[in-house]
N, C-alpha and C. Protein backbone atom coordinates (compact mmCIF):
# COMPACT_ATOMS: atom_id res chain seq x y z
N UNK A 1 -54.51 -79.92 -187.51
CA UNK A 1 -55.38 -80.37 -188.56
C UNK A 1 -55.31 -79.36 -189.70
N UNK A 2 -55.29 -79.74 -191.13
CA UNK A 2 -55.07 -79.00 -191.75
C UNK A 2 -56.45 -78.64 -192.51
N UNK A 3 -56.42 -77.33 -193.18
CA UNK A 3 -58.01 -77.06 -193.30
C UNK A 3 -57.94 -77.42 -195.17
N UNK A 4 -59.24 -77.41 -195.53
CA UNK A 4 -59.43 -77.90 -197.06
C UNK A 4 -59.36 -76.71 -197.71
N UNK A 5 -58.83 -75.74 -198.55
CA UNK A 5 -58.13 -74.74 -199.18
C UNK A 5 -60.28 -74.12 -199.86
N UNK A 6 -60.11 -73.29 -199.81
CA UNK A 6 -61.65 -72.95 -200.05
C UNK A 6 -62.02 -72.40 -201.69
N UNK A 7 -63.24 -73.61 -201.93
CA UNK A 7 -63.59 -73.58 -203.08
C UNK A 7 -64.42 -72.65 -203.63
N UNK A 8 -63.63 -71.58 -204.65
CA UNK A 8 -64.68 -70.93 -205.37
C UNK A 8 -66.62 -71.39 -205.84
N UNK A 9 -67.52 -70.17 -205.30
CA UNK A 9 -68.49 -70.27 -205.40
C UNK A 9 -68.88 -70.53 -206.90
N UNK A 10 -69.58 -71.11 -207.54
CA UNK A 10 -69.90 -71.54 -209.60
C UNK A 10 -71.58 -70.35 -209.00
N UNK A 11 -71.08 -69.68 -209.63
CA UNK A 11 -72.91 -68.63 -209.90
C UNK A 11 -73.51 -68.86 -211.27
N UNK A 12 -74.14 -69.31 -211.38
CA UNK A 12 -74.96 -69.38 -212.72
C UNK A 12 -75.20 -68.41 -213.37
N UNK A 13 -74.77 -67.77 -214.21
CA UNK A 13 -75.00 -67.00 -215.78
C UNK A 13 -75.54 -66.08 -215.33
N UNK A 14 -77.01 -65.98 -215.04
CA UNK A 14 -77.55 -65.36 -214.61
C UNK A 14 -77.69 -64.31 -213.57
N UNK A 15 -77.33 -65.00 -212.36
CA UNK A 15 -76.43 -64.15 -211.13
C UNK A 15 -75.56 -63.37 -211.72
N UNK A 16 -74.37 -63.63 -211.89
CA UNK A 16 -73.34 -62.81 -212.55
C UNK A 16 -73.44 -61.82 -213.62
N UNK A 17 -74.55 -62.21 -214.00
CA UNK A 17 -75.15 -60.84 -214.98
C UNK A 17 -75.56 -59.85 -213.89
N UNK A 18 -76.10 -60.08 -213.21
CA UNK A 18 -76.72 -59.16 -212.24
C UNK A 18 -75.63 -58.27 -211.33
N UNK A 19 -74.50 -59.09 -210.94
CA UNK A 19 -73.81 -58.70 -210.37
C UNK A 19 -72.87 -58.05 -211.26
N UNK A 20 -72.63 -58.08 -212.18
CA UNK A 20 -72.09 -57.21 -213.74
C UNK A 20 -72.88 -56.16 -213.45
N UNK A 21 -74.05 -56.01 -213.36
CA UNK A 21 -75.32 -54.74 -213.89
C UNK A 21 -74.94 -54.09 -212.59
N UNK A 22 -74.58 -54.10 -211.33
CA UNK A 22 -74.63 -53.67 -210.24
C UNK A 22 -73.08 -52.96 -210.04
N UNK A 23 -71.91 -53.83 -210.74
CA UNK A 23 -70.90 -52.88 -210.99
C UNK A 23 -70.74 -52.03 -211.51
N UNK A 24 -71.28 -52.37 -212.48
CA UNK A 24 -71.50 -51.04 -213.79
C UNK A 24 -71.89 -49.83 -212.87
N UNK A 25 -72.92 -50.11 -212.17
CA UNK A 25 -73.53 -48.84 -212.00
C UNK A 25 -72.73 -47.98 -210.94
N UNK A 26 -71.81 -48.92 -210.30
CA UNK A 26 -70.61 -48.18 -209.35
C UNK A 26 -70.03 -47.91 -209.85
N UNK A 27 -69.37 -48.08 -211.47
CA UNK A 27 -68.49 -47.78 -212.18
C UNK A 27 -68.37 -46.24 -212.44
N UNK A 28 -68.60 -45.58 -211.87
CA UNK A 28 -68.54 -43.70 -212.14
C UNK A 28 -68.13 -43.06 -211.08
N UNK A 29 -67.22 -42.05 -210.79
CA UNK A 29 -67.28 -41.34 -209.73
C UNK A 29 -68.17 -40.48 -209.77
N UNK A 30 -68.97 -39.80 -210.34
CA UNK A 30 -70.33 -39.34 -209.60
C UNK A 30 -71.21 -39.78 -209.10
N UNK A 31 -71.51 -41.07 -209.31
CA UNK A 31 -72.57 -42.26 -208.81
C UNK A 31 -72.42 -42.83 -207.34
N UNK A 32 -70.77 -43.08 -207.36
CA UNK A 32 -70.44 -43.32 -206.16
C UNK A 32 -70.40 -41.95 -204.98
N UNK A 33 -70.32 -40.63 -205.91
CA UNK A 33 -70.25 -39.30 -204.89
C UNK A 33 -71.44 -39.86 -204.59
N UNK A 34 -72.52 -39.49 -205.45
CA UNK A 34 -74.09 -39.57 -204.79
C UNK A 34 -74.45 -40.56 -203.69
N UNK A 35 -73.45 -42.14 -204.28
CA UNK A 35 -73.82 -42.95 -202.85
C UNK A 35 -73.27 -42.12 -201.54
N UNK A 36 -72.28 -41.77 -201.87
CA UNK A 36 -71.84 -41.82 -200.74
C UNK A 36 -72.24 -40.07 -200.17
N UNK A 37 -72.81 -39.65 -200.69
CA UNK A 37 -73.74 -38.24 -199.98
C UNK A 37 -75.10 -39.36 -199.56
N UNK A 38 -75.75 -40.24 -199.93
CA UNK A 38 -76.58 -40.52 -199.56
C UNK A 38 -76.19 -41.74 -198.10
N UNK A 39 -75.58 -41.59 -197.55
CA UNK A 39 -74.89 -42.46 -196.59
C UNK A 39 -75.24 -41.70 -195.15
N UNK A 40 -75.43 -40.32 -195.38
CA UNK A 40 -76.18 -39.54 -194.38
C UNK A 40 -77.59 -39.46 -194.29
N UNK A 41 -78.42 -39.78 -195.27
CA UNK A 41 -79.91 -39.89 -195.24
C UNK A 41 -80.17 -39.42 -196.62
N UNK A 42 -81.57 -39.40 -196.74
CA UNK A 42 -81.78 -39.29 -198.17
C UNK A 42 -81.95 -37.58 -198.37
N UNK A 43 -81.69 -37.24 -199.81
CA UNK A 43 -81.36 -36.18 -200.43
C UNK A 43 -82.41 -36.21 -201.84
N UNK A 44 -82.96 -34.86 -201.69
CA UNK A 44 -83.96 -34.53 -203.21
C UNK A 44 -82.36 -34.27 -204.31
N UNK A 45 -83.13 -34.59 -205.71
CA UNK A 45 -82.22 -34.19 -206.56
C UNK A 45 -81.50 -33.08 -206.59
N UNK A 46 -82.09 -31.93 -206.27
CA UNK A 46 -81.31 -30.70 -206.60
C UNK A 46 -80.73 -30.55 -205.38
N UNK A 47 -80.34 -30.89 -204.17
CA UNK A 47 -79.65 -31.14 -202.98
C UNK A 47 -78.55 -31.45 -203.86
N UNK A 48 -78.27 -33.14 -204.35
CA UNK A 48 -77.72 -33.54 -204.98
C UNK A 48 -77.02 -33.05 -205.87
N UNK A 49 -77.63 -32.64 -206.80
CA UNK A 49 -77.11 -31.69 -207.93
C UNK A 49 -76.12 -30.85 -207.53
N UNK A 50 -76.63 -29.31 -206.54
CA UNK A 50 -75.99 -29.03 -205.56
C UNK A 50 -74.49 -29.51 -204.99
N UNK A 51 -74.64 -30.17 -204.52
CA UNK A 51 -73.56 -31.27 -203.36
C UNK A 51 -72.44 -31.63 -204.78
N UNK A 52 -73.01 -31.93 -205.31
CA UNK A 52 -71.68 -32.75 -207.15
C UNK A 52 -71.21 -31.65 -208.09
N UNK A 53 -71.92 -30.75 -208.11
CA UNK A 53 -71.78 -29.65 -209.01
C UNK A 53 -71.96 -30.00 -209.75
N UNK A 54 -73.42 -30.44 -210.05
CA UNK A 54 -73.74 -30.94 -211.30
C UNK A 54 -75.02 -30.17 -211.67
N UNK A 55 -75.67 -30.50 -213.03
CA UNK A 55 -76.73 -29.62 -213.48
C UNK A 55 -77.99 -31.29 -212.63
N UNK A 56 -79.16 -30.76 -212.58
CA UNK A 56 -80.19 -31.52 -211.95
C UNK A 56 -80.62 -32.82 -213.12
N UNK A 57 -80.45 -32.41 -214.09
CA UNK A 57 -80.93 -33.51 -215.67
C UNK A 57 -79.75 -34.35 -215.25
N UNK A 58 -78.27 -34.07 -215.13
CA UNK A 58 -77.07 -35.32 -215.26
C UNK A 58 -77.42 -36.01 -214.18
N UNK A 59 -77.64 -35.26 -212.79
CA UNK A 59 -77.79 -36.10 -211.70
C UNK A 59 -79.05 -37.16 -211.22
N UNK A 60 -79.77 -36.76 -212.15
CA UNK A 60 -80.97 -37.71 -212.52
C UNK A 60 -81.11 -38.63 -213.44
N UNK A 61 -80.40 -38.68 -214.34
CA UNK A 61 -79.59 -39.74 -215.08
C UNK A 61 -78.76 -40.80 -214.55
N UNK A 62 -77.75 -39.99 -213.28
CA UNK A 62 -76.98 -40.69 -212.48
C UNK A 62 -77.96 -41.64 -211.61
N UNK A 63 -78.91 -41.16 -210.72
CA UNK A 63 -79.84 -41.90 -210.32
C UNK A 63 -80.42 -42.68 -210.72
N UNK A 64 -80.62 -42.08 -212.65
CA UNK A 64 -81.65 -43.64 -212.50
C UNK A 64 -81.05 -44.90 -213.04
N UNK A 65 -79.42 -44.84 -213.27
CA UNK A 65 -78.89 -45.75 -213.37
C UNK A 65 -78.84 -46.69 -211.86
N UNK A 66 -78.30 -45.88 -211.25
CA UNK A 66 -78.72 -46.22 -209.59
C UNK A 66 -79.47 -47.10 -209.46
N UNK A 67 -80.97 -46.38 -209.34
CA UNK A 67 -81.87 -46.64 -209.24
C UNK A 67 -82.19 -48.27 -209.82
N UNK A 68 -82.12 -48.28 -211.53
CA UNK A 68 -82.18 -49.32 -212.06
C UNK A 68 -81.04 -50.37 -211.98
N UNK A 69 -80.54 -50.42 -211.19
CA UNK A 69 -79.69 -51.24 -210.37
C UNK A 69 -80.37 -51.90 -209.07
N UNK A 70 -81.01 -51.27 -208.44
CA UNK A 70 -81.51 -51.62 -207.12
C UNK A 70 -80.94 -51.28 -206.37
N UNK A 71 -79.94 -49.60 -206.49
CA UNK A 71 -78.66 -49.14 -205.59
C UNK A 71 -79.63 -48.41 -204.75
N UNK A 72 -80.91 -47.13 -205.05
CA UNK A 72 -81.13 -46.11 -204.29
C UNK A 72 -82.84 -46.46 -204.71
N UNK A 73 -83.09 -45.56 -204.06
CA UNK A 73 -84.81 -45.52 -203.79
C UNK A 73 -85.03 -44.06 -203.70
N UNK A 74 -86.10 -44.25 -204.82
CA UNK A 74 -87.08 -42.71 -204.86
C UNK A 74 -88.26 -42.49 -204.58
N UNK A 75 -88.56 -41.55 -203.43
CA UNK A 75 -89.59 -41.03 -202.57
C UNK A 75 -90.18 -39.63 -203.29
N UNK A 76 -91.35 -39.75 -202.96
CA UNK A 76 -91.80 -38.24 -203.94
C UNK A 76 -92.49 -37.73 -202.94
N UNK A 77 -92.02 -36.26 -202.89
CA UNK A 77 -92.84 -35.71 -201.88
C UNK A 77 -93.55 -33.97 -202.74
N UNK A 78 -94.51 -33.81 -202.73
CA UNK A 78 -95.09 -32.98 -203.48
C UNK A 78 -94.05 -32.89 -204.58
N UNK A 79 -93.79 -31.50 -205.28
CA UNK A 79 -92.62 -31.53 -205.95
C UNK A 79 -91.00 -31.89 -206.55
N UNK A 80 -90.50 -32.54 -205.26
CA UNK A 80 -89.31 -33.17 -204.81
C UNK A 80 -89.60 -34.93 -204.59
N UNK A 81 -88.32 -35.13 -205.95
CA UNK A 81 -88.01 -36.08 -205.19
C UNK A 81 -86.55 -36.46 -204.49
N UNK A 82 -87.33 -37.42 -203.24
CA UNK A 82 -86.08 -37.92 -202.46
C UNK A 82 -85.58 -39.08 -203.24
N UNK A 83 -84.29 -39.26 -202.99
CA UNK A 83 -83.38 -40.65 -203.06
C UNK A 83 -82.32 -41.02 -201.59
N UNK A 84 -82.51 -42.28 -201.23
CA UNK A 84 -82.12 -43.08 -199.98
C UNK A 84 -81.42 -43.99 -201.42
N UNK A 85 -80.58 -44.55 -200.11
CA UNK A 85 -80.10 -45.89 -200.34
C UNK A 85 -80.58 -47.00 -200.19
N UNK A 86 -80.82 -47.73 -201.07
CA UNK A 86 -81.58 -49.17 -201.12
C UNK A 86 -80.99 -50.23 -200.67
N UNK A 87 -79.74 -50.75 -201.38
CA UNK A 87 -78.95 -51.34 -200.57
C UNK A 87 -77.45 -51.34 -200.25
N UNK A 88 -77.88 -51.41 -199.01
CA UNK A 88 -76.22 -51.04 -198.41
C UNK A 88 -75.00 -51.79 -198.50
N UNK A 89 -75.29 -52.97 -199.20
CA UNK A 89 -73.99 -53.14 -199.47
C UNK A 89 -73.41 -52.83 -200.51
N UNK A 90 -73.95 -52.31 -201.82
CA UNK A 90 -73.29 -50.99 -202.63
C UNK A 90 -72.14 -50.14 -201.27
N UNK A 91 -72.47 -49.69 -200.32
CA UNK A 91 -71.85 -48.70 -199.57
C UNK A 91 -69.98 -49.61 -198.84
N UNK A 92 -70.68 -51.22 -198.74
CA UNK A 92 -69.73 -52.17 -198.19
C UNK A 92 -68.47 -52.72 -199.70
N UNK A 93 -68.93 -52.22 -200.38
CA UNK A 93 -68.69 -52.59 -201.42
C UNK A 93 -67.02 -51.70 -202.00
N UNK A 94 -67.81 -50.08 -201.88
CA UNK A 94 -67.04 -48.60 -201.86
C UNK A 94 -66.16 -48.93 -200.87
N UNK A 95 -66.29 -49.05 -199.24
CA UNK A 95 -65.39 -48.82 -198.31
C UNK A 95 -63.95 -50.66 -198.72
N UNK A 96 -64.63 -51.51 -199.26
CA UNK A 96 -63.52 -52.51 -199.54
C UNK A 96 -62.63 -52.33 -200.93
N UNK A 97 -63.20 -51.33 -201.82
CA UNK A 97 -62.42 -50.61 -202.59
C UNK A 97 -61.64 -49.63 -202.38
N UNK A 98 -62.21 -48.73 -201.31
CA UNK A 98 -61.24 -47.66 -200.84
C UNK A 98 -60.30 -48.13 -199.87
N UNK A 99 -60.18 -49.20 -199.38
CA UNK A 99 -58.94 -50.23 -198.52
C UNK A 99 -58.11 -50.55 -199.60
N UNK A 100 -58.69 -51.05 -200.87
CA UNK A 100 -57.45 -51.39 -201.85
C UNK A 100 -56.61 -50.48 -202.41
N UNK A 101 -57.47 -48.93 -202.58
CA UNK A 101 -56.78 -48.10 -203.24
C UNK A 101 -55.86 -47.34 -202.05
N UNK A 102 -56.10 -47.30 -200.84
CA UNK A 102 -55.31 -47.22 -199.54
C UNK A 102 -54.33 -47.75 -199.95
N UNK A 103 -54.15 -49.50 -199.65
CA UNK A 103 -52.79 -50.48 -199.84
C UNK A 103 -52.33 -49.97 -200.59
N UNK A 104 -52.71 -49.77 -202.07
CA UNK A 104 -52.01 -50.25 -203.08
C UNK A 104 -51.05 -48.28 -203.12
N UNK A 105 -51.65 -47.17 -202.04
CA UNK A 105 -51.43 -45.67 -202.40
C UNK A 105 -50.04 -46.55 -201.42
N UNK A 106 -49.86 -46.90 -200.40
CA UNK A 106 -49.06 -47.03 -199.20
C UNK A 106 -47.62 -47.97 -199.90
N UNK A 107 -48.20 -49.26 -200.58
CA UNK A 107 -47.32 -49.89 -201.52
C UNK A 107 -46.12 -49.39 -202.16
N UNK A 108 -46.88 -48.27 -202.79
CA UNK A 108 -46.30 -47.34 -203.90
C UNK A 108 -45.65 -46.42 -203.16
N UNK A 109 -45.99 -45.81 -202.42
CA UNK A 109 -45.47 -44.73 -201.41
C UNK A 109 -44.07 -45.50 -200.87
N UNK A 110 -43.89 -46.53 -200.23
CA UNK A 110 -43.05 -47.37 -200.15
C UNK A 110 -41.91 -47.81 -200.87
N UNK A 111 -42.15 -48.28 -202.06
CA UNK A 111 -41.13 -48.27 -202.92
C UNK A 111 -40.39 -46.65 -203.21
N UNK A 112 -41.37 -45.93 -203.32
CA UNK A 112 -40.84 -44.59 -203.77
C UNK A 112 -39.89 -44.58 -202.78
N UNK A 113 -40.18 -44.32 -201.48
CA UNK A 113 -39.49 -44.17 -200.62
C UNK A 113 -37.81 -45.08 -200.21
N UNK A 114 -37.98 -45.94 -201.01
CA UNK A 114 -36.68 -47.15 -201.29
C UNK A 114 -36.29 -46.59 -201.99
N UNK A 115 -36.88 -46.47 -203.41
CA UNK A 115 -36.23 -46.05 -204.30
C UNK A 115 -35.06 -44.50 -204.19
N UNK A 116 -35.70 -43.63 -203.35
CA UNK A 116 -34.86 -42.70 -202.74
C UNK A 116 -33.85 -42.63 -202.10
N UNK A 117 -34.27 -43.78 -201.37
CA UNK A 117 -32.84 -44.05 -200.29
C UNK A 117 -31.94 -44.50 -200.99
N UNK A 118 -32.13 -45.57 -201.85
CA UNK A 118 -31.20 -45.78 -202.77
C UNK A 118 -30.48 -44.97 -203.37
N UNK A 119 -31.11 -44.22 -203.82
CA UNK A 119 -30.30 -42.58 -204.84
C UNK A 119 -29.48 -42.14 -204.18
């Protein structure tokens, strides 16, 4: 039996804005360092700061892009605040990007490697 070839989902305008606003905010490698330091539990800013080598003002900037995404969550505890991860599939998101940039390192590695033999 043959199966019916599978039809792209239609998201309304709206959705897709959202899901635009949620790339964006993966769009940085410091944003994604921070996710992915926060993948062990949650971390106060200057942990953070710390951990990126960054000054505590950039990395709180970085957050609250985060943040205003709906990527991480901030806990205040007397002086400190914490940030967790809000939602995890931001994190499912990183590991199916780092599979592509895998393939596509192995791809390349490949040809190079033709290309040599050839020579």
């Amino acid at each position: 039996m043959a199966t019916k070839p599978c039809r792209p989902t239609a998201y309304p305008p709206e959705t897709l804005a959202r899901i635009a606003s949620r790339l964006k905010a993966l769009a940085d490698p410091t944003r994604l360092q921070i996710l992915q330091l926060l993948q062990g539990g949650e971390l106060c800013v200057s942990e953070l700061a710390e951990r990126v080598r960054g000054t505590q003002a950039n990395v709180s900037k970085h957050l609250s892009v985060l943040k205003a995404a709906g990527l991480v969550k901030p806990r205040r505890e007397g002086m400190n605040v914490y940030y967790a991860v809000e939602d995890a599939a931001a994190l499912e998101v990183c590991r199916l990007m780092c599979g592509c940039v895998e393939r596509e390192a192995s791809r390349t590695m490949a040809e190079v490697a033709r290309a040599t033999a050839r020579a």
